[in-house]
C-alpha atoms as a PDB file:
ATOM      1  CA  UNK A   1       0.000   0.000   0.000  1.00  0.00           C
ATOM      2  CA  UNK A   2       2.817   2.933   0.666  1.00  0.00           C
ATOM      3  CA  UNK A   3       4.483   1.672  -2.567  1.00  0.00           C
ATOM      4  CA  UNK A   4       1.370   2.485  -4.559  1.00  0.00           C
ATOM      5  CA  UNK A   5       0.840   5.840  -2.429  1.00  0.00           C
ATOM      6  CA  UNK A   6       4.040   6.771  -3.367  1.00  0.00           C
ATOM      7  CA  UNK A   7       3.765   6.122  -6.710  1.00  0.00           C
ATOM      8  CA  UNK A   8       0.612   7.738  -7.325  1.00  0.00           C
ATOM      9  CA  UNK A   9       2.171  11.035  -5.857  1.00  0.00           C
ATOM     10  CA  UNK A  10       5.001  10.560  -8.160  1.00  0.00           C
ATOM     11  CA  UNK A  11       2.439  11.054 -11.073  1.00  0.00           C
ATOM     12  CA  UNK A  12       0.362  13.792  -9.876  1.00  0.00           C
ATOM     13  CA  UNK A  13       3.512  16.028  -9.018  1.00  0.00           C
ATOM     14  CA  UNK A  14       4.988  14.860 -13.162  1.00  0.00           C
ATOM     15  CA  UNK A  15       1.583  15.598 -14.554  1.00  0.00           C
ATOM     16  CA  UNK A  16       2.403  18.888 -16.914  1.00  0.00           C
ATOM     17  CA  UNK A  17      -0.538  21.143 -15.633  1.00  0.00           C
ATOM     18  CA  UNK A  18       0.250  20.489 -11.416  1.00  0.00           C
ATOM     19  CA  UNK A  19       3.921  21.376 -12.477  1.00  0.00           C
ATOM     20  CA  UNK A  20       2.881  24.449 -14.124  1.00  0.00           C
ATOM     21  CA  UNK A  21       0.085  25.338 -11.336  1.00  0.00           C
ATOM     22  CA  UNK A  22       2.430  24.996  -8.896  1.00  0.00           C
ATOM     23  CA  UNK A  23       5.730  26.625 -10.222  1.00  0.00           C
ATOM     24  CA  UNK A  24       3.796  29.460 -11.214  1.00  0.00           C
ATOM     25  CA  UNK A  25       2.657  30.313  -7.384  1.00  0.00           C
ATOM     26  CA  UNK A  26       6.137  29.855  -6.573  1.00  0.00           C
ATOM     27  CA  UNK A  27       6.995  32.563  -9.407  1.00  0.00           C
ATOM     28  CA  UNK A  28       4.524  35.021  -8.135  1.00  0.00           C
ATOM     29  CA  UNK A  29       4.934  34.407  -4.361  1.00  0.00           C
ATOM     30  CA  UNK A  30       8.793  35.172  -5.208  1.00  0.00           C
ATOM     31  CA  UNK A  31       7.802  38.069  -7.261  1.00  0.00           C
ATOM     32  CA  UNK A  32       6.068  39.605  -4.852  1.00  0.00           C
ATOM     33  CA  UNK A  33       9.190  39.462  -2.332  1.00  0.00           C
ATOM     34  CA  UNK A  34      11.162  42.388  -4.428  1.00  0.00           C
ATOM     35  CA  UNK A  35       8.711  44.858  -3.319  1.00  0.00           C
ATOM     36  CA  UNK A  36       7.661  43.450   0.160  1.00  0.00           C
ATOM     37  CA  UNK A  37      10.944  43.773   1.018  1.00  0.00           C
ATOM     38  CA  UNK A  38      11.620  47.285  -0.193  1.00  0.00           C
ATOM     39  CA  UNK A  39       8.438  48.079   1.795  1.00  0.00           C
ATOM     40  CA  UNK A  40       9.669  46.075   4.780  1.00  0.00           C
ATOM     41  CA  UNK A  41      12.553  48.302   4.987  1.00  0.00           C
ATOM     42  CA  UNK A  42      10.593  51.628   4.741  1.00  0.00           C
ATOM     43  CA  UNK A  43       8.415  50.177   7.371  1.00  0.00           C
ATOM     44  CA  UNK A  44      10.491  49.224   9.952  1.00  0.00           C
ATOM     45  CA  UNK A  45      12.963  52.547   9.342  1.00  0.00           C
ATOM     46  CA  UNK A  46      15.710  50.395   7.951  1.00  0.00           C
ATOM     47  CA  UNK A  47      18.673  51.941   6.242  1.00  0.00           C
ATOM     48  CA  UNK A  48      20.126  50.802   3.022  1.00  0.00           C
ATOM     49  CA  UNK A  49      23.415  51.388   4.742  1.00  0.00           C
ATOM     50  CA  UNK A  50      22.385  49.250   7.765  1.00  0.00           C
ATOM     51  CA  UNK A  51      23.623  45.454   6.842  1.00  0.00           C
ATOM     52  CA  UNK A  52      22.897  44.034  10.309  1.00  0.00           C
ATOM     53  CA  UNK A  53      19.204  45.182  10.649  1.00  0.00           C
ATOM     54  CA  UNK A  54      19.052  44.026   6.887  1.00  0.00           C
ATOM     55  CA  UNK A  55      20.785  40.640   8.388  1.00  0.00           C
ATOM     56  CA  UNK A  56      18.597  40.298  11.405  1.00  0.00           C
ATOM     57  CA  UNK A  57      15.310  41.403   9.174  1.00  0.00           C
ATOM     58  CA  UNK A  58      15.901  38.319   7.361  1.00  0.00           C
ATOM     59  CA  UNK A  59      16.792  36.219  10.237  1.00  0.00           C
ATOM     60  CA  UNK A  60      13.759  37.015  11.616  1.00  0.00           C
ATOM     61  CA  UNK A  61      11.399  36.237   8.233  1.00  0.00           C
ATOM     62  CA  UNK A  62      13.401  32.727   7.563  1.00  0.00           C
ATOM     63  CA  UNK A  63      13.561  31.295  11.014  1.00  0.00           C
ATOM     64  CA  UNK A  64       9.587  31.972  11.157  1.00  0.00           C
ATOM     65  CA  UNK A  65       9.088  30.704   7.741  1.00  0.00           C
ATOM     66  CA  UNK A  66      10.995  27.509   9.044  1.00  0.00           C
ATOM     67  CA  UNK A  67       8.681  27.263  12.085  1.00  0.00           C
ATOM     68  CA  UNK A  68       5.612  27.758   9.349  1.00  0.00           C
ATOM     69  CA  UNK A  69       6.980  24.926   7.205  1.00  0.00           C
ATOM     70  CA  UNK A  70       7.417  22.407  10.027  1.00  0.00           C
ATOM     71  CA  UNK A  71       4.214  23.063  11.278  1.00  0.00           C
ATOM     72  CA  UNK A  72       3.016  22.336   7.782  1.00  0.00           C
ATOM     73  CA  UNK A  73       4.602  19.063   7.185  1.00  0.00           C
ATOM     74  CA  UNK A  74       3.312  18.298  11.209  1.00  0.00           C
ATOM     75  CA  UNK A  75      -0.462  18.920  10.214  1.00  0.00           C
ATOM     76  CA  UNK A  76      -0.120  17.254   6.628  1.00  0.00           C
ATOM     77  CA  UNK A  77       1.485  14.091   8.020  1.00  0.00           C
ATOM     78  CA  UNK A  78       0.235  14.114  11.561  1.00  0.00           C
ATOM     79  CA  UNK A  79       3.551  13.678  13.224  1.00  0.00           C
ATOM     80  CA  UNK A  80       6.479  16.036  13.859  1.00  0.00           C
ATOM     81  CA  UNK A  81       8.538  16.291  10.701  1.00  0.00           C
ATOM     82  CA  UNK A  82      12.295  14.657  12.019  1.00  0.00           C
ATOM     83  CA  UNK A  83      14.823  14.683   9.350  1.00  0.00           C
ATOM     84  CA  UNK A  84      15.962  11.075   8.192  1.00  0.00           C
ATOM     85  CA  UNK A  85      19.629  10.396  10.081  1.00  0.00           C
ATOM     86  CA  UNK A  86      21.170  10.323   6.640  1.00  0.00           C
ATOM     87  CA  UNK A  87      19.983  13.826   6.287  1.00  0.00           C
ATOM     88  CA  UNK A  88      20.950  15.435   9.356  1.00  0.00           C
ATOM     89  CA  UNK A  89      24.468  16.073   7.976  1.00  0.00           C
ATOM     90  CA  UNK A  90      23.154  18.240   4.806  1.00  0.00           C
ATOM     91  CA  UNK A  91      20.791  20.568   6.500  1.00  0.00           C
ATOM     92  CA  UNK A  92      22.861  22.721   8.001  1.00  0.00           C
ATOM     93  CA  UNK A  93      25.415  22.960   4.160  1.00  0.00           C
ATOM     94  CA  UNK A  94      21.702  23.699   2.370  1.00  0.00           C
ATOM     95  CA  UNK A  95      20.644  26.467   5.726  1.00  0.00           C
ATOM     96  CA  UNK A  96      23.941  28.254   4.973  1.00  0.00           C
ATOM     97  CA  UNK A  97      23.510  27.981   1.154  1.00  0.00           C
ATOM     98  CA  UNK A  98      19.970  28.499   0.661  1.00  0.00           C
ATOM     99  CA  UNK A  99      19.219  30.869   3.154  1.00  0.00           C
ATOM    100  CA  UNK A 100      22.085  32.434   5.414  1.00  0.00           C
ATOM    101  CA  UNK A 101      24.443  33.378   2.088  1.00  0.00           C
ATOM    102  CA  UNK A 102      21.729  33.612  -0.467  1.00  0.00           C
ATOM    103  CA  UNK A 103      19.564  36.198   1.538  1.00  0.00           C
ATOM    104  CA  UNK A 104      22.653  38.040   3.429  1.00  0.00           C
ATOM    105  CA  UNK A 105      23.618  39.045  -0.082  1.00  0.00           C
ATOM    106  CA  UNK A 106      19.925  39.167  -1.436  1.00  0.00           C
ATOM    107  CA  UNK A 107      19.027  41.481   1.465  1.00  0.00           C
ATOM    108  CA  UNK A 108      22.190  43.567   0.836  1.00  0.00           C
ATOM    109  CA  UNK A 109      22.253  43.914  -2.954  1.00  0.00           C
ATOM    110  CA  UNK A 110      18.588  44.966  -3.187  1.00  0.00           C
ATOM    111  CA  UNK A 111      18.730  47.813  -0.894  1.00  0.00           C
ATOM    112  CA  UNK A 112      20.911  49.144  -3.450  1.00  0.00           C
ATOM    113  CA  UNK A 113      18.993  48.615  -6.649  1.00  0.00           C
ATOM    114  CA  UNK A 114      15.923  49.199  -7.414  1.00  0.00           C
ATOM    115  CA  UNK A 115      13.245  46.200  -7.340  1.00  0.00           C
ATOM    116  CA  UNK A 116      12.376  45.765 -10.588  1.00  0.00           C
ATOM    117  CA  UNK A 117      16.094  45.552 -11.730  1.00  0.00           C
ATOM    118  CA  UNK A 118      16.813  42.844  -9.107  1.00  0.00           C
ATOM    119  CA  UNK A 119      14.223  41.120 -10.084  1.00  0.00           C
ATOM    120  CA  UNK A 120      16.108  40.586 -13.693  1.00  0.00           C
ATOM    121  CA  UNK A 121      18.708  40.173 -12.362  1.00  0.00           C
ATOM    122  CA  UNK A 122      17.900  37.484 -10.111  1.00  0.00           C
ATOM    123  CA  UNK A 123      16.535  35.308 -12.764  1.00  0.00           C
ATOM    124  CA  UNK A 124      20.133  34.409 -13.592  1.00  0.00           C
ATOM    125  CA  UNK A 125      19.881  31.377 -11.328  1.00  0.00           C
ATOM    126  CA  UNK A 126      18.282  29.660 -13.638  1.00  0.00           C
ATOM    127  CA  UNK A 127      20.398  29.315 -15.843  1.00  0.00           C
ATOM    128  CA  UNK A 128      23.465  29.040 -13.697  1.00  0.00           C
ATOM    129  CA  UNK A 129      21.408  26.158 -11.765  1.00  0.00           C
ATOM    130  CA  UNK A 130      21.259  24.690 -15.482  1.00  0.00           C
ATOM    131  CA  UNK A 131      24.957  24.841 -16.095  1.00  0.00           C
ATOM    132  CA  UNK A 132      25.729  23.604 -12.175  1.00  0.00           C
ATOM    133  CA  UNK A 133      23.666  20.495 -12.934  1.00  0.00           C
ATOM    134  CA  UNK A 134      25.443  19.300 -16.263  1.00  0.00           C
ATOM    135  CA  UNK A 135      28.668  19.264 -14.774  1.00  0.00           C
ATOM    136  CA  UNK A 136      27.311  17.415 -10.766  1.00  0.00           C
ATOM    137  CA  UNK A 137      24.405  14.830 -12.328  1.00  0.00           C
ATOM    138  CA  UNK A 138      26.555  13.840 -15.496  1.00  0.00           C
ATOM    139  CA  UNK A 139      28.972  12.569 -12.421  1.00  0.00           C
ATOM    140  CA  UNK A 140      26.566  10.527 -10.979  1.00  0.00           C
ATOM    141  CA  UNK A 141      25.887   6.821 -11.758  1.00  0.00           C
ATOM    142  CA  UNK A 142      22.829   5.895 -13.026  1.00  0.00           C
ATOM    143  CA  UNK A 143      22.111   9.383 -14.752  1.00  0.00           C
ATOM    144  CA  UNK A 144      18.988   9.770 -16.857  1.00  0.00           C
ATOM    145  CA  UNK A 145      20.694  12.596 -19.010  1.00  0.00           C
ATOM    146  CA  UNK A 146      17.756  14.677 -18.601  1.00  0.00           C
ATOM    147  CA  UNK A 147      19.764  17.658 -17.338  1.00  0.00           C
ATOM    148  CA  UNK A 148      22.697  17.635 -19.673  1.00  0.00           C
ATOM    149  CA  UNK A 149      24.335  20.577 -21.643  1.00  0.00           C
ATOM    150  CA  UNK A 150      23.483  21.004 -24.841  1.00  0.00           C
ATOM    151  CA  UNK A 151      23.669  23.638 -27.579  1.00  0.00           C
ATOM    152  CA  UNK A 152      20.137  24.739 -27.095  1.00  0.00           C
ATOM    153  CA  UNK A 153      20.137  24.849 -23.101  1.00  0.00           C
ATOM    154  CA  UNK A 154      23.870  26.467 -24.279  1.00  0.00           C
ATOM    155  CA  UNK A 155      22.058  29.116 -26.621  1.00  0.00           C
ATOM    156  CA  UNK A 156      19.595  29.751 -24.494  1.00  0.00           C
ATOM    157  CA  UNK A 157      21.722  30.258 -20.810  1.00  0.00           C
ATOM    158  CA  UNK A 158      23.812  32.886 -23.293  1.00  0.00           C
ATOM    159  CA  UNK A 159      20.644  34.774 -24.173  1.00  0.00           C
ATOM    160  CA  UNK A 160      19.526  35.139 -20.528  1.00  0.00           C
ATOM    161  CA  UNK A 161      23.183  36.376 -20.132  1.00  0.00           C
ATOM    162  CA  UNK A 162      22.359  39.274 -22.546  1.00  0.00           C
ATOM    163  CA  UNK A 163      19.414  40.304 -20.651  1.00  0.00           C
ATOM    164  CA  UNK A 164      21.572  40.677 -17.625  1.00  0.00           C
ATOM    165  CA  UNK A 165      23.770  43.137 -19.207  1.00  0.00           C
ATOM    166  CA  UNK A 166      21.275  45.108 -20.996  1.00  0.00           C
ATOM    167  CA  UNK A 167      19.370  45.695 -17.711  1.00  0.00           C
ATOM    168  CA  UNK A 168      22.931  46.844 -16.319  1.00  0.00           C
ATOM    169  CA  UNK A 169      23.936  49.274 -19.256  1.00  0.00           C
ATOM    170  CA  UNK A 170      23.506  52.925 -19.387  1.00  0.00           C
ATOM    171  CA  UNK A 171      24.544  55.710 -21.799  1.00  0.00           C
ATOM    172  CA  UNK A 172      28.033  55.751 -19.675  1.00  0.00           C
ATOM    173  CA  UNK A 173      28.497  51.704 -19.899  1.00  0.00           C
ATOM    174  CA  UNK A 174      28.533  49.728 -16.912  1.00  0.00           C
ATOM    175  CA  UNK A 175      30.453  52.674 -14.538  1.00  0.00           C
ATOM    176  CA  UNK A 176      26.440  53.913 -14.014  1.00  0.00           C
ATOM    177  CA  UNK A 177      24.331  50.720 -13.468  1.00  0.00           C
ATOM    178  CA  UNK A 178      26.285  47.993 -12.149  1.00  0.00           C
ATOM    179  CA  UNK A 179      27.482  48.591  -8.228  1.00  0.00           C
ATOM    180  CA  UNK A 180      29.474  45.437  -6.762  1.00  0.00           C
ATOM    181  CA  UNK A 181      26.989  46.506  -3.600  1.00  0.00           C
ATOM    182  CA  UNK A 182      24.162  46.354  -5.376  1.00  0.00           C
ATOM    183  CA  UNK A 183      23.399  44.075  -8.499  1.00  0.00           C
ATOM    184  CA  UNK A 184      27.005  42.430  -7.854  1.00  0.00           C
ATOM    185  CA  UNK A 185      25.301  40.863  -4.810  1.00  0.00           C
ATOM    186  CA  UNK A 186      22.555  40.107  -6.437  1.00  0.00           C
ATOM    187  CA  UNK A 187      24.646  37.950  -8.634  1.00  0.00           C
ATOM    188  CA  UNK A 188      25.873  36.482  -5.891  1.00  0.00           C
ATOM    189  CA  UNK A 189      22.809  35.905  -4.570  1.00  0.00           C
ATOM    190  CA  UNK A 190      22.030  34.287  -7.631  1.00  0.00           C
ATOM    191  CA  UNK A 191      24.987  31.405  -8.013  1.00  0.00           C
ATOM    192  CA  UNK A 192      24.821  30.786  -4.300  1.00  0.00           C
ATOM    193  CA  UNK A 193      20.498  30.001  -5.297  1.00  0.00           C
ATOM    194  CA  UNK A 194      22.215  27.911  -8.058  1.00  0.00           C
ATOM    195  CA  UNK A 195      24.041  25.808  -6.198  1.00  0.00           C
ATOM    196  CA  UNK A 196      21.362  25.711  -3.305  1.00  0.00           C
ATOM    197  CA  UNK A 197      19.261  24.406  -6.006  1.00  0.00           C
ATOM    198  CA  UNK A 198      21.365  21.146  -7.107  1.00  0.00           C
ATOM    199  CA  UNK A 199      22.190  20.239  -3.577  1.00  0.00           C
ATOM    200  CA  UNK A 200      18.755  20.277  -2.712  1.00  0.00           C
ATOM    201  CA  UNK A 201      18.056  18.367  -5.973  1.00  0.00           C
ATOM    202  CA  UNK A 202      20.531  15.841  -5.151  1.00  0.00           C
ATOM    203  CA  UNK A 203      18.925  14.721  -1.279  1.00  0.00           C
ATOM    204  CA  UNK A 204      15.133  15.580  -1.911  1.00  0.00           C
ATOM    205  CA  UNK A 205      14.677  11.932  -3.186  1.00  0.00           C
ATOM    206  CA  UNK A 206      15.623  10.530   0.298  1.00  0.00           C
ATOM    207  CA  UNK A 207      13.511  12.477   3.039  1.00  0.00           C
ATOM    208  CA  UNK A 208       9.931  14.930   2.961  1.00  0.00           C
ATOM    209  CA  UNK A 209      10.725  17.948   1.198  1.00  0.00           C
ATOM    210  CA  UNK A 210       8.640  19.422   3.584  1.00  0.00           C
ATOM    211  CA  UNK A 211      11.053  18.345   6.393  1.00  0.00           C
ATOM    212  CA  UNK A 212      14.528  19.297   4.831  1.00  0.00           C
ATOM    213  CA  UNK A 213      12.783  22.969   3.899  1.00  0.00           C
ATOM    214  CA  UNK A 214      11.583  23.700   7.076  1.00  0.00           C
ATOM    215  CA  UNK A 215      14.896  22.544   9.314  1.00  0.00           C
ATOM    216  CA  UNK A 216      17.172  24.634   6.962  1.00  0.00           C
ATOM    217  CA  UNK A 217      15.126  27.810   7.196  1.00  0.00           C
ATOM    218  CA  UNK A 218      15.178  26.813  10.676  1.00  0.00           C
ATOM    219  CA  UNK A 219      19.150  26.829  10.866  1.00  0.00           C
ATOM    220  CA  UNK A 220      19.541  29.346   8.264  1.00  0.00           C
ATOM    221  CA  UNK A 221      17.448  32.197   9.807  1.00  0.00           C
ATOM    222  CA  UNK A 222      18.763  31.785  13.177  1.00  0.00           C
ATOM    223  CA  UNK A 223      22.762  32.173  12.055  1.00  0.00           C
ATOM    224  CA  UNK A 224      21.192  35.416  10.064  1.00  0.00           C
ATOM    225  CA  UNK A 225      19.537  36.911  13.099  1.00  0.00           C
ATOM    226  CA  UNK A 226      22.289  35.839  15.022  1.00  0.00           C
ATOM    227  CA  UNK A 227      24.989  37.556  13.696  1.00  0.00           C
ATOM    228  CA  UNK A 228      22.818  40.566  12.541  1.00  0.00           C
ATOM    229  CA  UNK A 229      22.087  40.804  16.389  1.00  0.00           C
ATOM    230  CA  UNK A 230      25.183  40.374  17.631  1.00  0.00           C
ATOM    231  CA  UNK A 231      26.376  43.177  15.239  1.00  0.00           C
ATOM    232  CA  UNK A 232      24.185  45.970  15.994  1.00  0.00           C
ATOM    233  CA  UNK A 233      21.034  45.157  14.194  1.00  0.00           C
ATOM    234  CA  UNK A 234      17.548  46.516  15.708  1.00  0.00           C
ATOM    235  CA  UNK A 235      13.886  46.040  13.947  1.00  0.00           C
ATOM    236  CA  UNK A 236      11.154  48.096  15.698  1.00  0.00           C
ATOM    237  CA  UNK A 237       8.253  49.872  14.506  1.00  0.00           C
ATOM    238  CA  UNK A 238       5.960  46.708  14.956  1.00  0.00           C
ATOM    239  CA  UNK A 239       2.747  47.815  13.825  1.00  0.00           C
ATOM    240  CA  UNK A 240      -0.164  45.408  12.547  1.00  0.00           C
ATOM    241  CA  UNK A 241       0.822  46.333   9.243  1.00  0.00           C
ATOM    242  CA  UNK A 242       4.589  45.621   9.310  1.00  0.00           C
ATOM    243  CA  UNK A 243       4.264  42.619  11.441  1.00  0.00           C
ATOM    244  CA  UNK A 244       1.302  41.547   8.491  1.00  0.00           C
ATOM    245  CA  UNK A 245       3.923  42.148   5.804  1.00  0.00           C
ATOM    246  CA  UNK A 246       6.621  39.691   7.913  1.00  0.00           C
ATOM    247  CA  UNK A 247       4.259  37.063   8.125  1.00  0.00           C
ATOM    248  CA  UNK A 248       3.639  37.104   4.616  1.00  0.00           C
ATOM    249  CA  UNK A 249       7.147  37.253   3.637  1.00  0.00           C
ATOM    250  CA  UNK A 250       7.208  34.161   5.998  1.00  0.00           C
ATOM    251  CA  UNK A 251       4.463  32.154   4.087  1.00  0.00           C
ATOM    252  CA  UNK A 252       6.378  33.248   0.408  1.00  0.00           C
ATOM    253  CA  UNK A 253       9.227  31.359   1.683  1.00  0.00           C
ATOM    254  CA  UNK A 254       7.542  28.553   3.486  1.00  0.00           C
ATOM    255  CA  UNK A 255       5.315  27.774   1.049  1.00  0.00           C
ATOM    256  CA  UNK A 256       7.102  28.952  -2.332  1.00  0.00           C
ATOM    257  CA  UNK A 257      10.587  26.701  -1.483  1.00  0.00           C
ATOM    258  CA  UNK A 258       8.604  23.439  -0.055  1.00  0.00           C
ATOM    259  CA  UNK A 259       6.466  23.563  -3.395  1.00  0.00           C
ATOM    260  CA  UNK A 260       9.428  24.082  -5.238  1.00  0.00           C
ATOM    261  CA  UNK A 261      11.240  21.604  -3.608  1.00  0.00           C
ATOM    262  CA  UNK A 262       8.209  18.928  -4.147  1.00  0.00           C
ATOM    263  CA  UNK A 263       8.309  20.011  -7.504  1.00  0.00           C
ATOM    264  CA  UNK A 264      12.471  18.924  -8.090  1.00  0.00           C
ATOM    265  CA  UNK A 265      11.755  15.751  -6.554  1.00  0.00           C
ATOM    266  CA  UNK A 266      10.168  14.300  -9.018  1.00  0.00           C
ATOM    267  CA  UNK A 267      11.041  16.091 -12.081  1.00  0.00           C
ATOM    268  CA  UNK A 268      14.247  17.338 -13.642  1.00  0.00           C
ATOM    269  CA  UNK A 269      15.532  20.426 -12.881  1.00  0.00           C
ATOM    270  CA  UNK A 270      15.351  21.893 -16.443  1.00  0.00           C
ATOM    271  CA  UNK A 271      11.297  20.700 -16.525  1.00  0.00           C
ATOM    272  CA  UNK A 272      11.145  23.155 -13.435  1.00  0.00           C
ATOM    273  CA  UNK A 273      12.705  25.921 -14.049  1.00  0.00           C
ATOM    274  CA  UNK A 274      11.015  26.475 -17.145  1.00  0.00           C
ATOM    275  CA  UNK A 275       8.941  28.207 -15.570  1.00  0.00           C
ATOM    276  CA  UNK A 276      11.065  30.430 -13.597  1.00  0.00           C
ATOM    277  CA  UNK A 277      10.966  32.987 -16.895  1.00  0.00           C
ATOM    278  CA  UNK A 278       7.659  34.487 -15.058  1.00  0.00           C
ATOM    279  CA  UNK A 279       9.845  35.199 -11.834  1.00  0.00           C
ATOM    280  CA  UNK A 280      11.352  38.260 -13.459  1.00  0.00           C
ATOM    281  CA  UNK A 281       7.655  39.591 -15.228  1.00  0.00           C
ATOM    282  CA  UNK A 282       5.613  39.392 -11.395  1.00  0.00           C
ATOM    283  CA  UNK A 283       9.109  41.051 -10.080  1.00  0.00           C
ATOM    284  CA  UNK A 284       8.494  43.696 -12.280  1.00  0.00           C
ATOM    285  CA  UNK A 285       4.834  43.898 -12.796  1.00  0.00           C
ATOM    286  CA  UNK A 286       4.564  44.386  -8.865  1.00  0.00           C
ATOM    287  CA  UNK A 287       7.569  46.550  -8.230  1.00  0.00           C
ATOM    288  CA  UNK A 288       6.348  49.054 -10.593  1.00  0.00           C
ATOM    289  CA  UNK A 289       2.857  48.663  -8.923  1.00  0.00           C
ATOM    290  CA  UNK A 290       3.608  48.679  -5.312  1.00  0.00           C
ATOM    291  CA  UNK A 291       6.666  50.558  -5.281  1.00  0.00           C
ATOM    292  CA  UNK A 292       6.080  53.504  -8.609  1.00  0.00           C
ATOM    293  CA  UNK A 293       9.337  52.058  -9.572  1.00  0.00           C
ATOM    294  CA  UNK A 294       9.885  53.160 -13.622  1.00  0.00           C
ATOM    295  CA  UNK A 295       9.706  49.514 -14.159  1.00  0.00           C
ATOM    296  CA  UNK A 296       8.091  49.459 -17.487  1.00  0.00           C
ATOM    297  CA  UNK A 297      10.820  50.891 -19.692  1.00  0.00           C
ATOM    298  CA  UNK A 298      12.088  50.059 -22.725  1.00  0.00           C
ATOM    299  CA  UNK A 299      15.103  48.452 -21.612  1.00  0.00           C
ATOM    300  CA  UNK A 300      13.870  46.370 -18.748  1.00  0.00           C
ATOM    301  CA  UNK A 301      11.689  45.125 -21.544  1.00  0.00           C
ATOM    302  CA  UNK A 302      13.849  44.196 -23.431  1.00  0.00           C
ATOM    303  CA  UNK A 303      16.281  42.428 -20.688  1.00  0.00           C
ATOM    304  CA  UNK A 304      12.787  40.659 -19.693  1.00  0.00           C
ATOM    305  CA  UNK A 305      12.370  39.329 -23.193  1.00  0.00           C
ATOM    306  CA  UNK A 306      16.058  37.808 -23.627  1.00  0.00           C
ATOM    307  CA  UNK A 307      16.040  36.218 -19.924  1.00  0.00           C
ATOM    308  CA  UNK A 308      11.905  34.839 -20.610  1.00  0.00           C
ATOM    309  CA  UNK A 309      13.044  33.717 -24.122  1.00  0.00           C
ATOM    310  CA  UNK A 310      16.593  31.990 -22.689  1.00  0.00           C
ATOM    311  CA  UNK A 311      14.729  29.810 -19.907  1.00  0.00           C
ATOM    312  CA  UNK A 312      11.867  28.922 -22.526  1.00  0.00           C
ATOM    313  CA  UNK A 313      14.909  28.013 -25.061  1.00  0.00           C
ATOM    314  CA  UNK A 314      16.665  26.031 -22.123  1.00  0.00           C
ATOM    315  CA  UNK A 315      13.708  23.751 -21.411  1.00  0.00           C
ATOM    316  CA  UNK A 316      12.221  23.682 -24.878  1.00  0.00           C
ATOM    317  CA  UNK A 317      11.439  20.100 -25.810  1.00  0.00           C
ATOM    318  CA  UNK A 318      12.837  19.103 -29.598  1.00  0.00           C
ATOM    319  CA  UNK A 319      12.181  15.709 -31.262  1.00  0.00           C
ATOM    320  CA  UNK A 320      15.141  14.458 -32.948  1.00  0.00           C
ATOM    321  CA  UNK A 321      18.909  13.346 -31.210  1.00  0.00           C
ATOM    322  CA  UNK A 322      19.974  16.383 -29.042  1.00  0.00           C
ATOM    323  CA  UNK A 323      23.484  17.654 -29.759  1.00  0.00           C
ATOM    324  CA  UNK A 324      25.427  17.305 -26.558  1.00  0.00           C
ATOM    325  CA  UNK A 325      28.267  19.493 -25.285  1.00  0.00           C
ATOM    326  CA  UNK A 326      31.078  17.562 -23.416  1.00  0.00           C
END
């Protein structure tokens, strides 16, 4: 009887339309993060100068959003979620990873650029997620060769590239819209979510995704409040509307990342992220709404159609032998 339960849920979460249903709340719950967090800052009188507040701001949304997700995974399988003892050892790599260096330099890099930018920007994981996983799952034995390189994920990763820099060039080249404080952390932010991605890939097969999400949000937002606290950091100005806007940034993560993470268990991670070209159009959509950023310029059109059009060239499916890069 568990074999056929399990099977069964293998097959809903592969059926196309409960992929796309569920990546695409992911995409617009992580969308909507750019400008809740620009908000966040106004409301709680945080600085863009002010790393540890930024630090322990996070810290306090992940380690909440891990106390969400357990709670989740307690109510949907009526026990307390306790990781597997094989899995013990990776939780606190994929807390540093996905949430500790990932949102230290997320948090950073977007109180120095504007929302709808970072948004763009951020899309690059992606494709770097698609280039980690060619060179880690070709290693493995027993690989299905569903997420190797090939000249049209290759085409593709190079044309989200060049909607990277066109978001980042002005008149005066790069001197004038690329700060190493700003969109270089973002970047960072980016290949650290690229490698968080993969790892998590590589372990989701072997416990509750539910379980490993919730225990490294756990770990990761404590070490972020920690040392935001222990550096100087203050939130205040708890009002119901701020403390509103921190428990939805909570349920983005909690239930965006545990979705996400169902969703890489049991498909590849180039069927997934497919869909991840809709991140960047909700990041801008609702930056320029909530926010009045100018979000809908030429140019960030543009860089939206070359990053959209590179992860729908990645993932496109093509009949025929696929050309393979070595």
């Amino acid at each position: 009887m568990e074999t056929t339960s399990k099977d069964s849920q293998s097959t809903v979460f592969t059926r196309g339309y409960v992929v796309c249903g569920l990546a695409l709340i992911c995409t617009f719950l992580w969308g909507s993060a750019f400008p809740c967090i620009k908000t966040g800052y106004k409301l709680f009188a945080i600085e863009s100068s002010d790393t540890a507040s930024q630090m322990l701001f996070a810290g306090y949304r992940f380690t909440l959003a891990g106390v969400l997700t357990l709670l989740i995974g307690w109510v949907g399988n009526r026990r307390f979620p306790i990781p597997k003892r094989e899995i013990w050892k990776n939780i606190p790599v994929l807390g540093l990873l996905q949430t500790t260096f990932q949102y230290l330099f997320f948090y950073i890099g977007l109180s120095h650029t504007a929302g709808a930018k970072g948004s763009i920007i951020a899309a690059s994981n992606y494709f770097l997620a698609i280039v980690l996983a060619h060179f880690i799952f070709t290693k493995k034995r027993g690989y299905s060769g569903d997420d190797r390189m090939t000249l049209k994920k290759a085409g593709g990763c190079l044309l989200g590239l060049a909607g990277i820099v066109l978001v980042n060039f002005t008149s005066n080249g790069f001197g004038g819209g690329f700060a190493l404080n700003g969109e270089g952390l973002m970047l960072c932010s980016s290949l650290t979510a690229a490698f968080a991605s993969v790892y998590l890939k590589s372990f989701t097969a072997k416990d509750n995704p539910f379980t490993i999400t919730g225990w490294q949000f756990l770990f990761g937002g404590i070490i972020l409040a920690a040392v935001g606290y222990f550096r100087g950091g203050e939130v205040h100005g708890f009002t119901i509307q701020s403390s509103a806007l921190l428990f939805y940034m909570a349920v983005i993560s909690s239930v965006a990342f545990s979705l996400w993470a169902l969703l890489l268990k049991y498909n590849p991670v180039g069927r997934v992220s497919i869909y991840g070209f809709t991140n960047p159009i909700f990041g801008v959509i609702l930056s320029g709404l909530i926010l009045g950023e100018e979000a809908f310029t030429l140019k960030n059109f543009m860089a939206l159609i070359c990053v959209c059009a590179g992860i729908m060239l990645v993932n496109l499916r093509t009949s025929g032998k696929k050309k393979v890069i070595h």
